[in-house]
Protein backbone atom coordinates (compact mmCIF):
# COMPACT_ATOMS: atom_id res chain seq x y z
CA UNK A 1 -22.24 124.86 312.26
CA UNK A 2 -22.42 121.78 309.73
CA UNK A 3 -19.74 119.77 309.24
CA UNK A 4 -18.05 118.01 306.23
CA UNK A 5 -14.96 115.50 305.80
CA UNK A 6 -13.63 115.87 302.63
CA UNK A 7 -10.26 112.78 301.34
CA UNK A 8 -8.34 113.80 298.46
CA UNK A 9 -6.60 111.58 296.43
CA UNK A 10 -5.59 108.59 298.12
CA UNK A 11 -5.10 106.49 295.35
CA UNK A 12 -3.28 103.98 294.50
CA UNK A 13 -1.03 105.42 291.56
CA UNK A 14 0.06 108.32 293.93
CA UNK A 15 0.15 106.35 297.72
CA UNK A 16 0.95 102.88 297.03
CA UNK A 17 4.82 101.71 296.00
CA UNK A 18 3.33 100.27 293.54
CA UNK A 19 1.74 103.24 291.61
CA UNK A 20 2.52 104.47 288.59
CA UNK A 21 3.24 108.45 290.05
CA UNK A 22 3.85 107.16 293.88
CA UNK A 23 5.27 110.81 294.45
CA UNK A 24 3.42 110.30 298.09
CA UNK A 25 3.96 106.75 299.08
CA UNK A 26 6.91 106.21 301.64
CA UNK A 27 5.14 109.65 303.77
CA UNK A 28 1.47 108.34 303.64
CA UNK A 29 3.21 104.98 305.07
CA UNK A 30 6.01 106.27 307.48
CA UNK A 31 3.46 108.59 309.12
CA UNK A 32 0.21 106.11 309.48
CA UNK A 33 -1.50 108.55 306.71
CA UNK A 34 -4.42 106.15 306.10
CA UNK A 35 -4.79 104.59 309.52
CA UNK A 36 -5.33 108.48 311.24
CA UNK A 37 -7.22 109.54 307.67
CA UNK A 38 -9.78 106.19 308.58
CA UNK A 39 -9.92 107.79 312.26
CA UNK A 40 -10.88 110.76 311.08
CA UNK A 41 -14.17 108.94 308.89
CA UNK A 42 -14.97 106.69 312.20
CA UNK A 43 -15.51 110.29 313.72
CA UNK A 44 -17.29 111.96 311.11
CA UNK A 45 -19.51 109.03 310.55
CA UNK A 46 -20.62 108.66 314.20
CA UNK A 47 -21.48 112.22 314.27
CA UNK A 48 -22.94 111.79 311.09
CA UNK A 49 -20.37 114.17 308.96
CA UNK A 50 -20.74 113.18 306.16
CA UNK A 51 -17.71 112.16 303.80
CA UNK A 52 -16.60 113.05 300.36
CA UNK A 53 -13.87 111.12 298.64
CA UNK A 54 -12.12 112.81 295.91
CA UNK A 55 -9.99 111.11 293.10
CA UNK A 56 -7.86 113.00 290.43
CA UNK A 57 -8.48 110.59 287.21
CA UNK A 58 -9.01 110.43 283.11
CA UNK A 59 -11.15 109.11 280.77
CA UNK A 60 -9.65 106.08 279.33
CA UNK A 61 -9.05 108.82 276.05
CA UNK A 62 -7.58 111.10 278.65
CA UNK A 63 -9.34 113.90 276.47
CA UNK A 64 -9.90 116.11 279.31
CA UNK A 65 -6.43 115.99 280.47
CA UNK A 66 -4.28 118.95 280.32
CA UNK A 67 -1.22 118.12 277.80
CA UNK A 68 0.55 121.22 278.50
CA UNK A 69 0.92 120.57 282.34
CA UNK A 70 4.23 119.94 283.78
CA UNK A 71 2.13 117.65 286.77
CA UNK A 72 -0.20 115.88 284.20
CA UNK A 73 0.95 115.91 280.96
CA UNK A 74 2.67 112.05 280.41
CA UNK A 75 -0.02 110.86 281.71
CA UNK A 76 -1.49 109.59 279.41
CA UNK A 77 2.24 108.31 278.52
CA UNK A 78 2.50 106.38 281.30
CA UNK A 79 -1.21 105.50 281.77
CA UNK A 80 -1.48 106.66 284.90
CA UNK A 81 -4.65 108.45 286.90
CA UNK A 82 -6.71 106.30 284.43
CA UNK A 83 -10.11 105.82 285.83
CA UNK A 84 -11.44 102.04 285.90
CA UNK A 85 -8.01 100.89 286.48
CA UNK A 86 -6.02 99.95 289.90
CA UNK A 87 -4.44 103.02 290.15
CA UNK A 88 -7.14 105.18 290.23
CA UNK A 89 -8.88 102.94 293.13
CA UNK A 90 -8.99 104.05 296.81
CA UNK A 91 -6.26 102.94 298.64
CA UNK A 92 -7.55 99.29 299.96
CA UNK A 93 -6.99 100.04 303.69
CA UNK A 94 -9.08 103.44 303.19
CA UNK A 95 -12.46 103.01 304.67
CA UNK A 96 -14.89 104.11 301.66
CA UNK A 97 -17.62 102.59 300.96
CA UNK A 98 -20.45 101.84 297.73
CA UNK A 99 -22.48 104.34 299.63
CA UNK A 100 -19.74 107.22 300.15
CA UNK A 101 -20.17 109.97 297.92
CA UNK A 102 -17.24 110.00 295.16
CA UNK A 103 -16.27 113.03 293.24
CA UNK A 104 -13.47 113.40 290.13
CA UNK A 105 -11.53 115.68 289.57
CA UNK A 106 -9.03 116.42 286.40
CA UNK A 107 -6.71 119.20 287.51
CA UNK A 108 -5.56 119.73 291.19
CA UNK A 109 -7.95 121.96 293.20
CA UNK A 110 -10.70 119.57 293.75
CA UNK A 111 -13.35 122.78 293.15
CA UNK A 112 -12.11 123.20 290.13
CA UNK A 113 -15.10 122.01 287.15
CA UNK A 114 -16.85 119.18 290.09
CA UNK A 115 -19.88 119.40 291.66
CA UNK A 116 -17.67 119.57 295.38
CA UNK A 117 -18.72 123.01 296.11
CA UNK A 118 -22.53 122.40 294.84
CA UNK A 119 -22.95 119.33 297.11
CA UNK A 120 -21.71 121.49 300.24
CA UNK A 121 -23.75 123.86 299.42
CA UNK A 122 -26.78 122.05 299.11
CA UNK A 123 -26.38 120.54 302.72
CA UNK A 124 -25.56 123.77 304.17
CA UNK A 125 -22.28 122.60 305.22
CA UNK A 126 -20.36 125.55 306.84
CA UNK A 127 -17.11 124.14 307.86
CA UNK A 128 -15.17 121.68 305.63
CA UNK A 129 -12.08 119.45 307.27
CA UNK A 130 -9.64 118.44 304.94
CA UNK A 131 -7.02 115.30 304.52
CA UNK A 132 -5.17 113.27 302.07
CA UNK A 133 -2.51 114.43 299.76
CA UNK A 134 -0.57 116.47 298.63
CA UNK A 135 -0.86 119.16 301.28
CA UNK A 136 1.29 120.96 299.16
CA UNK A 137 -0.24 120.57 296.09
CA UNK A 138 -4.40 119.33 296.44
CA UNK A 139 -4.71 120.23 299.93
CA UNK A 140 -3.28 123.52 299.55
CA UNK A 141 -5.56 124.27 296.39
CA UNK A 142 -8.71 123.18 298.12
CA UNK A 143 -8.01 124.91 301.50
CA UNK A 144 -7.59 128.38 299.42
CA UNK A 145 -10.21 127.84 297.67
CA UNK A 146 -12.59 127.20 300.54
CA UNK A 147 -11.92 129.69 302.12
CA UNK A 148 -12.43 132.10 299.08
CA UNK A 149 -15.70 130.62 298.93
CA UNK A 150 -16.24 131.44 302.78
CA UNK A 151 -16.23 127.97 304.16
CA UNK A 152 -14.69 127.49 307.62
CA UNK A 153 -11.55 125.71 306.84
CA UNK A 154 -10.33 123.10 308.77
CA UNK A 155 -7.25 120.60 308.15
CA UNK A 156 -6.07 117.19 309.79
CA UNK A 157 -2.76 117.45 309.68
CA UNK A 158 -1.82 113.98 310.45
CA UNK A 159 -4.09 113.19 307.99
CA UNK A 160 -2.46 114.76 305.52
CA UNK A 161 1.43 114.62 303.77
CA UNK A 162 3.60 115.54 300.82
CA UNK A 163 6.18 114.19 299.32
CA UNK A 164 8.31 115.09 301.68
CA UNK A 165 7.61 116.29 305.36
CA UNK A 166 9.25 119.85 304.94
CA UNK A 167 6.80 119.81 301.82
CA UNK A 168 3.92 119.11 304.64
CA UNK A 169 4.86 121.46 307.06
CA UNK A 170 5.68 124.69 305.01
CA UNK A 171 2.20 124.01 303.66
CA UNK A 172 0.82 123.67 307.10
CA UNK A 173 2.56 126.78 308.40
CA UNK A 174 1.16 128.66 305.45
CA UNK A 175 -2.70 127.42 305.87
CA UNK A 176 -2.50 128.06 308.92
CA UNK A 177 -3.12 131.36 308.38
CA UNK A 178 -6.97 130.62 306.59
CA UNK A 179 -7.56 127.40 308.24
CA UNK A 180 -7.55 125.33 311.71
CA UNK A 181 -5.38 122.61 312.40
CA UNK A 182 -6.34 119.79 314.38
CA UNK A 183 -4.58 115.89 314.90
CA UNK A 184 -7.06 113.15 314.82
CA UNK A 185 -6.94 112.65 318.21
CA UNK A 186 -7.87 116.18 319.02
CA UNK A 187 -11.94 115.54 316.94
CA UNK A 188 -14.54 115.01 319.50
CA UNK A 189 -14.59 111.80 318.86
């Protein structure tokens, strides 16, 4: 069994106040989202897990994004999920690093046209762990898909919110079904 963390979006325009789409912010703050999700790296890096941070973001042209999307398409109204900019920045508290592996993404699964599933692949990584946000939206999309592609799913769930905590737990109580749940403070850290 080889193991790897994978964060999803959290950015600034979706988990800080001050983003432009902060659909997430007030649950990724009430329930200590970024302390546990920074936790959860401490353990994966001392057991050398490693981590892969993923970012939903445009091109400055916002050419790839999808107009006709009822989630993306003013964004390019509104300039958010513009890469180079604040809002598409980690979160500052979020422990990533210059020497983390980053991957974009410009719809919501995180599989979806990245090279996520061809860098688990090539370090025959077997079970993935999941956290960030939205579990009802990212999370969801890359658990299913994971599993579909016959990866050992695992999520944090205190790692992980929506914008609203009957958002988060419906999801959870759905994925439960194709995935393990675990707290941070149940990893072997």
């Amino acid at each position: 069994m080889k193991k790897a963390l994978v964060i999803i979006d959290l950015i600034n325009d979706i988990v800080d106040i001050k983003g432009k789409i902060p659909s997430c912010a007030e649950q990724v703050s009430t329930h200590h989202i970024i302390h546990n999700t920074n936790i959860a790296i401490q353990w994966a890096k001392e057991n050398n897990i490693p981590c892969i941070f993923v970012k939903v973001g445009f091109q400055p042209s916002y050419l790839e994004l999808p107009h006709q999307s009822p989630m993306f398409g003013k964004a390019q109204q509104y300039r958010a999920l513009e890469l180079g900019q604040w809002g598409t920045e980690f979160h500052p508290d979020l422990n990533v690093t210059k020497h983390d592996m980053v991957i974009t993404k410009s719809r919501v699964n995180p599989f979806y046209n990245t090279a996520l599933d061809s860098v688990l692949r090539a370090n025959t990584i077997t079970d993935v762990y999941f956290c960030g946000v939205s579990t009802c939206w990212a999370i969801q999309s890359a658990v299913r898909d994971a599993h579909d592609r016959d990866y050992c799913v695992h999520i944090i769930s205190d790692a992980c919110t929506s914008a609203t905590e009957q958002e988060h737990q419906r999801s959870l109580a759905m994925l439960s079904r194709i995935a393990t749940l675990h707290q941070v403070k149940t990893l072997d850290i």
